[in-house]
Protein backbone atom coordinates (compact mmCIF):
# COMPACT_ATOMS: atom_id res chain seq x y z
CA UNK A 1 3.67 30.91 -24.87
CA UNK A 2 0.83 28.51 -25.65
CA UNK A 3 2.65 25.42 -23.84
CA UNK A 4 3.76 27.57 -20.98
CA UNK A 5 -0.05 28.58 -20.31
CA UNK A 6 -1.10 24.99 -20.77
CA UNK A 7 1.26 23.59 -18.40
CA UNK A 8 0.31 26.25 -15.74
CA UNK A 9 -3.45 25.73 -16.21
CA UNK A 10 -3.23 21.90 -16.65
CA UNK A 11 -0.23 21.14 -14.35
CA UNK A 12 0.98 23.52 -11.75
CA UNK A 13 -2.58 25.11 -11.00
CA UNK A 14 -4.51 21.79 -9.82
CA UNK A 15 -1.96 21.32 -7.16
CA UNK A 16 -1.85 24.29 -5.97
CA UNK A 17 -5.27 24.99 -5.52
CA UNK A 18 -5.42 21.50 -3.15
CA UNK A 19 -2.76 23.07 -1.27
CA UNK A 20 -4.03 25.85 -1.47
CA UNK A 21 -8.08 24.08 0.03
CA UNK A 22 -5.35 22.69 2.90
CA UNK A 23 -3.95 25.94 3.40
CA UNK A 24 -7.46 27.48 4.40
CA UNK A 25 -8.37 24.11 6.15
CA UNK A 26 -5.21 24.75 8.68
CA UNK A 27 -6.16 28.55 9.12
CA UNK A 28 -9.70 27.63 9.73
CA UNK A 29 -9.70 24.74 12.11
CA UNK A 30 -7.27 23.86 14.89
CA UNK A 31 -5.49 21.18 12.52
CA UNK A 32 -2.86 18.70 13.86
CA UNK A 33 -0.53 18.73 11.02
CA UNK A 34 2.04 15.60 13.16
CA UNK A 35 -1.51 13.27 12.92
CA UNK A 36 -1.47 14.12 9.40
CA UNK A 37 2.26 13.78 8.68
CA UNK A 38 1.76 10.02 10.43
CA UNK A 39 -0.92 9.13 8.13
CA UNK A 40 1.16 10.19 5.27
CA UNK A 41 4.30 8.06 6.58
CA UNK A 42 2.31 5.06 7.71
CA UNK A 43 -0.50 4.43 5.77
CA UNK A 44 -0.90 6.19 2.01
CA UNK A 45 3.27 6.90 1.11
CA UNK A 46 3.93 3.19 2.02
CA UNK A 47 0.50 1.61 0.30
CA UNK A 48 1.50 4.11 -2.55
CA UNK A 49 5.14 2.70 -2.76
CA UNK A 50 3.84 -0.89 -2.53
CA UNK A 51 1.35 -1.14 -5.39
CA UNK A 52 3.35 0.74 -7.54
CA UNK A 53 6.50 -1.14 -7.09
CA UNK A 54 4.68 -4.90 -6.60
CA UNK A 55 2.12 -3.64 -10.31
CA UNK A 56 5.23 -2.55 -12.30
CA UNK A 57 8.16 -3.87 -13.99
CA UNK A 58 11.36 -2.13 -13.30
CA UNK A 59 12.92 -1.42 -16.57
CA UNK A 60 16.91 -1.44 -16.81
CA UNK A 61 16.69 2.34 -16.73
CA UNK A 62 16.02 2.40 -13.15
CA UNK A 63 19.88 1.54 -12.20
CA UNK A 64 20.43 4.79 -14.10
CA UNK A 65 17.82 6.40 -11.78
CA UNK A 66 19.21 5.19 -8.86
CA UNK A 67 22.76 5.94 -9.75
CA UNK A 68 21.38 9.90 -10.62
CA UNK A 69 19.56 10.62 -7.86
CA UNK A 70 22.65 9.52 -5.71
CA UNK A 71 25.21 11.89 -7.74
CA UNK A 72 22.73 15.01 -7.51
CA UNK A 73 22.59 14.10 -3.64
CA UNK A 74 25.86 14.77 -3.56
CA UNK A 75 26.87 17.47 -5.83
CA UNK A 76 23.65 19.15 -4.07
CA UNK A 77 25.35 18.28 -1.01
CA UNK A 78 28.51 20.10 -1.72
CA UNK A 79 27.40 22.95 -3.44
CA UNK A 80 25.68 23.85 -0.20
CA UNK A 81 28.07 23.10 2.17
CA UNK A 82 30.70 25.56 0.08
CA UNK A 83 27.79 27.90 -0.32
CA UNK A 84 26.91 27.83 4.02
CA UNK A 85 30.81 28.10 4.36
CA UNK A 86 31.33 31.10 1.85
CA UNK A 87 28.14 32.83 3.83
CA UNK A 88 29.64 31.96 7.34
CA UNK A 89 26.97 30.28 8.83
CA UNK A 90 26.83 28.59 11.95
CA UNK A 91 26.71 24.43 12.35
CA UNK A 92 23.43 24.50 13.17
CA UNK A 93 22.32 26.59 10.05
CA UNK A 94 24.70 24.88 7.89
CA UNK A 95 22.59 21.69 8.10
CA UNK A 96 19.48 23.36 7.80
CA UNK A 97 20.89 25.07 4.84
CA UNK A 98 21.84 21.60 3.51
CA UNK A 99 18.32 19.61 4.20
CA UNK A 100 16.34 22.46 2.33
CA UNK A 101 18.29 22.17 -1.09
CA UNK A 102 19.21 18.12 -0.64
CA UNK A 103 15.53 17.17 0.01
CA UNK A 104 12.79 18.09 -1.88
CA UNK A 105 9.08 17.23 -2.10
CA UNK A 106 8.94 14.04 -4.32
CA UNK A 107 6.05 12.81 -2.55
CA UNK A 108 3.89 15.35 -1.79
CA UNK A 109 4.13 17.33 -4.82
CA UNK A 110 6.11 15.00 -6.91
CA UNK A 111 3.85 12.12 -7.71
CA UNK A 112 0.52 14.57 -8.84
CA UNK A 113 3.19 16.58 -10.96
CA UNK A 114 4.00 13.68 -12.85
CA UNK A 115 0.73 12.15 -13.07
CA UNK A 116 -0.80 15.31 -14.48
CA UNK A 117 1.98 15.90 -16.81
CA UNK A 118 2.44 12.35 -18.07
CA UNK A 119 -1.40 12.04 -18.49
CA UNK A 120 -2.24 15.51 -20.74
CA UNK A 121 -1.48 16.79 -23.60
CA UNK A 122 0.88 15.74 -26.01
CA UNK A 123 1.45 12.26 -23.98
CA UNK A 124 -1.77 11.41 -24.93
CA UNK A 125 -1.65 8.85 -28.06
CA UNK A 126 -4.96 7.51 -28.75
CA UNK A 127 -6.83 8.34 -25.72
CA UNK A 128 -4.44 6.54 -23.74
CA UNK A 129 -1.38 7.83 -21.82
CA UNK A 130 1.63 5.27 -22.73
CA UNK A 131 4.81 7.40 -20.64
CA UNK A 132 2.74 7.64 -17.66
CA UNK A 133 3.76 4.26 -15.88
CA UNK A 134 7.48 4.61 -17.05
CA UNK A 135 7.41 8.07 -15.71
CA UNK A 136 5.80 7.53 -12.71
CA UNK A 137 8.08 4.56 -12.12
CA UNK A 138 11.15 6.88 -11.97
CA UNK A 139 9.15 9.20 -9.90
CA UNK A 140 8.54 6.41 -7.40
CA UNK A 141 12.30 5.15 -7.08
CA UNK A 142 13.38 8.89 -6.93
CA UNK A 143 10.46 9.03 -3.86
CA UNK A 144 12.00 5.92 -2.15
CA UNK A 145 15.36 7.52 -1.79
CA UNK A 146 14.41 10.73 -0.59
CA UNK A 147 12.50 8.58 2.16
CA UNK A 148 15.16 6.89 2.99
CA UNK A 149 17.66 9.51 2.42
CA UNK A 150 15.71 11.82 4.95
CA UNK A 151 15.00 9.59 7.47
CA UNK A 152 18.66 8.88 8.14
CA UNK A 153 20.93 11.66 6.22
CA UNK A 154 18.19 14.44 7.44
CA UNK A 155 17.96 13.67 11.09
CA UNK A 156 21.49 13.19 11.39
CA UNK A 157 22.25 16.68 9.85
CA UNK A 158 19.22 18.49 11.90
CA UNK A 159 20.59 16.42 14.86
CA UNK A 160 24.22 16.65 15.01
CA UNK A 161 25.05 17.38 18.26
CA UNK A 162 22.17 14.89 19.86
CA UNK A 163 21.95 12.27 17.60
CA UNK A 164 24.30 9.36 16.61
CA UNK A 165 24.27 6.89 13.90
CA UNK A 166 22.62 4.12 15.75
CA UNK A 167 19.71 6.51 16.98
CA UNK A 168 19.81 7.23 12.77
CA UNK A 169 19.34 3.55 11.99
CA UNK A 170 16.74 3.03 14.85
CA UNK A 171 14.46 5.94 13.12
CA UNK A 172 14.40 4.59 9.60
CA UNK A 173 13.94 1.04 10.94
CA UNK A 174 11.11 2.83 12.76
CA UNK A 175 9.26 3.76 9.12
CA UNK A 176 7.08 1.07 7.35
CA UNK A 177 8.12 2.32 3.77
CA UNK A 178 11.23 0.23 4.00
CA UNK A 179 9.54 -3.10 4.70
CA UNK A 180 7.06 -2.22 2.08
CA UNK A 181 9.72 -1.74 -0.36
CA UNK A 182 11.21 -5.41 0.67
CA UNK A 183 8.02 -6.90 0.65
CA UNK A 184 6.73 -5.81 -2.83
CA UNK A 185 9.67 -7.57 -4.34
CA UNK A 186 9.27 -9.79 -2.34
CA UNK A 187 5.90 -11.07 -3.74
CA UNK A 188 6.52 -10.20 -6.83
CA UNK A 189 8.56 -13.30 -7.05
CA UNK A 190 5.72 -15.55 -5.84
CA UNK A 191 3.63 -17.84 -8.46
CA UNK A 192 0.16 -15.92 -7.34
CA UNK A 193 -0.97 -11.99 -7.81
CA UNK A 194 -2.44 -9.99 -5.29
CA UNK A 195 -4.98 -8.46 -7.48
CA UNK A 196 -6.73 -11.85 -7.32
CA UNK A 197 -7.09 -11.53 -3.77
CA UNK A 198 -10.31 -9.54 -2.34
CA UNK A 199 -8.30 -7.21 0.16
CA UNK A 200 -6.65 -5.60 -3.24
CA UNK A 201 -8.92 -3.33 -3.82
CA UNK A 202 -8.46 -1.93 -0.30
CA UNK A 203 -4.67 -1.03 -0.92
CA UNK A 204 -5.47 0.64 -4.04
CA UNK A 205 -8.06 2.60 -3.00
CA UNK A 206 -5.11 3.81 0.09
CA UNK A 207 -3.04 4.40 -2.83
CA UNK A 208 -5.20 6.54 -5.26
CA UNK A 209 -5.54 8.72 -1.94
CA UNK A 210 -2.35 9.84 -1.23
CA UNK A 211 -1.79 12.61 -3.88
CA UNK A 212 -4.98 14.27 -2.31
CA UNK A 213 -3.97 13.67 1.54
CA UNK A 214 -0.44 14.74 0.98
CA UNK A 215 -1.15 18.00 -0.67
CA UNK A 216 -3.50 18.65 2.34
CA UNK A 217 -0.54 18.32 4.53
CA UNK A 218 1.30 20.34 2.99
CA UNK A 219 -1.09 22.97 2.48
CA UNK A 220 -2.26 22.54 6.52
CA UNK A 221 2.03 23.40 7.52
CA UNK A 222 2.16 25.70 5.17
CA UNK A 223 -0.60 27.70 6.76
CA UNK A 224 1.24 27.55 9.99
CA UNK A 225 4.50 28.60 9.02
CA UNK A 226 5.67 31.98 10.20
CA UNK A 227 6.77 33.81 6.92
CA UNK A 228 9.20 37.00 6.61
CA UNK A 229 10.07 38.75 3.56
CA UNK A 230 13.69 39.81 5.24
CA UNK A 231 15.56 36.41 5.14
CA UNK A 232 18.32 36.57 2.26
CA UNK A 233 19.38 32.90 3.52
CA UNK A 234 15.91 31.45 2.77
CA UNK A 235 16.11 32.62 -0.87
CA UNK A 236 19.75 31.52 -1.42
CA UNK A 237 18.37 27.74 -0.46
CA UNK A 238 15.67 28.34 -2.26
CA UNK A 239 17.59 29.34 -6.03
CA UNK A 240 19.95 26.88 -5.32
CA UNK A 241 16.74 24.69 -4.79
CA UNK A 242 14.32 25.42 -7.42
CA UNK A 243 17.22 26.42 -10.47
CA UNK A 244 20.58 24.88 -8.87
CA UNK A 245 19.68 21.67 -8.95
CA UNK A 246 17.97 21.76 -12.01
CA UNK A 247 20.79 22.78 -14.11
CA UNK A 248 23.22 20.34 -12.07
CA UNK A 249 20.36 17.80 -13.30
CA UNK A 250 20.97 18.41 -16.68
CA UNK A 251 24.35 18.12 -16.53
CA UNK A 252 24.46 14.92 -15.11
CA UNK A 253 21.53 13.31 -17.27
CA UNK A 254 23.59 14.45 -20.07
CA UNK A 255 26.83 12.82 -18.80
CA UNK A 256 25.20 9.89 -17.90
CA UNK A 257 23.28 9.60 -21.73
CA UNK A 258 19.50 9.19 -19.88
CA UNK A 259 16.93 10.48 -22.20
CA UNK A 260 13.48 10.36 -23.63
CA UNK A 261 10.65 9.86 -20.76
CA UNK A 262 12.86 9.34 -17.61
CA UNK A 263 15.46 12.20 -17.99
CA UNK A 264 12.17 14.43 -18.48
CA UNK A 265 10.71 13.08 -15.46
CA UNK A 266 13.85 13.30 -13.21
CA UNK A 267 14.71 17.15 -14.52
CA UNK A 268 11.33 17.68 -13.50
CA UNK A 269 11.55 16.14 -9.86
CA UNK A 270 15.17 17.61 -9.36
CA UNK A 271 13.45 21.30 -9.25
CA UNK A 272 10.39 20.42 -7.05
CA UNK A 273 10.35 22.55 -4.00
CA UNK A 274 11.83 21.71 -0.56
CA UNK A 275 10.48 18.89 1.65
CA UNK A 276 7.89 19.32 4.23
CA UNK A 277 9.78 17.17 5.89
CA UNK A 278 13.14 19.25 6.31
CA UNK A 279 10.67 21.73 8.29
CA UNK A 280 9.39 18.78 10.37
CA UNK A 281 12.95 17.46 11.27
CA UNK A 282 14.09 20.78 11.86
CA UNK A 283 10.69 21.47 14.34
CA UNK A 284 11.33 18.43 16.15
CA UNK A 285 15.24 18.92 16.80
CA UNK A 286 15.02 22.46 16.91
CA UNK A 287 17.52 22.99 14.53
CA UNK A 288 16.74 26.17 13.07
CA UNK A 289 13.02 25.84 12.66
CA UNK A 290 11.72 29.01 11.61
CA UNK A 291 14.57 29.30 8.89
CA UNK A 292 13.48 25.57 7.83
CA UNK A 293 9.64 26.48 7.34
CA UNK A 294 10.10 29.28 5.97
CA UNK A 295 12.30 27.58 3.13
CA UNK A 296 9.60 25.43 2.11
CA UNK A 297 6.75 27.87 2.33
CA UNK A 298 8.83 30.02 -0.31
CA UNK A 299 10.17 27.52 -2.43
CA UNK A 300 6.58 26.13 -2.35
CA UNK A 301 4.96 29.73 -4.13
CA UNK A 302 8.38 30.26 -6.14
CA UNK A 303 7.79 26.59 -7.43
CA UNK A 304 4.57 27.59 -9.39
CA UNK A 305 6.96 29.63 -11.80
CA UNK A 306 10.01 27.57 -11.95
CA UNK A 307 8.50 24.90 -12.60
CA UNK A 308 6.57 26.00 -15.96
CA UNK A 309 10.05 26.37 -17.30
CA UNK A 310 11.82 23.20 -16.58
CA UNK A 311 8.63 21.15 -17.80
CA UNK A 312 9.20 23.26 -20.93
CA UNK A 313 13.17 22.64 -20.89
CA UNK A 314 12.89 19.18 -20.07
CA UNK A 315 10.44 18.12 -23.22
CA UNK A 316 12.82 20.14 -25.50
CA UNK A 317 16.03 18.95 -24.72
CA UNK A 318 14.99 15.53 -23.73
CA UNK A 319 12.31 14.40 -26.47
CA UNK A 320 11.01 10.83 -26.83
């Protein structure tokens, strides 16, 4: 009970009180939560992406990660489409449905979840924290394929009827995080190291921003999300969301032998909560919008709990 209490207090409870300072923020002031998504997207997710990717080696392990976070894509994928079938829904819903359990919030919520638990506690050695960079590594590649993933898979679900797959391409080719992504292995190559260069300091101080701006944001949409109690749908996406794909997580980390610090981290990120995102696609092709926000409000608040228990699964059946 100890451990549960710690990682509440020391974990879950920091993040949720920014959200929550963004939450107030958006009910006090007339907030424009599409001028904060754009900073997020253009300035501190790809800045964040970049230095971590261009300041870190990619260990062997990361094929794994890649290879994961494709598989739970798609058993997420189909679980949801038989589940939208079995419940009748419409094509619009369907692919609503399907954004709010494929996509969750590895970004926003993601990154600060593994930085506080990867930094406290018992992954302390010495004053130091050794797993954080490894962990946060996985966290980042998981990060750059729900980007990516979202950008293209997202729109075109939210979008069926209206969008094709060259309007699909043209949006992802629209977002900077791709080029950064190509560019930081890109240098990493070269004979010199930006951290000589004076502008460095600039990008990292962009970087150490994000987990603060994006938990804003989220806290800002949440606060103007229409919320109903009365919506069985939203809490089907959301258990299939928040437990679902944790215990499909485990099944395939098992299958697939990944262990020690990244199966912790990636059992972690496979129960965050919804994307912001799904609610922004879903806004902007008005594909079911109130069913979309109203996912990721909920699985936001059910998150706090759910989350308490798979950090305490994942460090027992996946020690170092």
């Amino acid at each position: 009970m100890d451990i549960l209490l710690y990682i509440l207090l020391h974990n879950i409870l920091p993040i949720m009180v920014i959200i929550l300072f963004g939450f107030l923020l958006g009910k006090k002031f007339n907030m424009d939560i599409f001028t904060m998504t754009k900073l997020n997207f253009y300035i501190y997710v790809p800045f964040f992406i970049f230095t971590q990717l261009y300041t870190t080696e990619l260990p062997k392990e990361m094929l794994k990660v890649l290879i994961f976070v494709a598989l739970l894509a798609v058993v997420n994928s189909t679980v949801s489409s038989l589940v939208a079938r079995a419940r009748g829904y419409d094509e619009g819903l369907k692919n609503a449905f399907k954004n709010s359990i494929m996509f969750y919030n590895s970004g926003n919520i993601g990154i600060p979840l593994i930085t506080l638990v990867f930094s406290s506690g018992s992954f302390i050695v010495d004053g130091k924290t050794p797993y954080l960079t490894l962990a946060l590594t996985t966290q980042v590649v998981v990060l750059v394929v729900q980007n990516i993933t979202t950008n293209t898979v997202g729109f075109f679900n939210a979008g069926r009827d209206t969008m094709n797959w060259k309007e699909s391409v043209k949006s992802i080719l629209g977002m900077p995080t791709i080029y950064c992504i190509i560019l930081a292995f890109l240098l990493k190559g070269l004979p010199f190291r930006l951290e000589n260069f004076p502008l460095w300091p600039a990008a990292i101080y962009i970087k150490d921003g994000m987990i603060s701006i994006s938990l804003i944001t989220l806290g800002i949409q949440l606060a103007r999300t229409k919320f109903s109690f009365k919506n069985k749908e939203v809490y089907i996406a959301n258990f299939l969301r928040l437990v679902g794909s944790g215990v499909f997580a485990f099944i395939i980390l098992k299958i697939m032998g990944i262990d020690g610090i990244p199966a912790q981290a990636l059992m972690i990120s496979s129960s965050l909560p919804t994307a912001v995102n799904t609610a922004l696609i879903a806004i902007e092709r008005d594909n079911h919008p109130d069913f979309a926000s109203q996912a990721v409000m909920t699985a936001t608040i059910f998150s706090s709990i759910t989350l308490i228990l798979v950090i305490y699964i994942a460090k027992i059946f996946f020690p170092i």
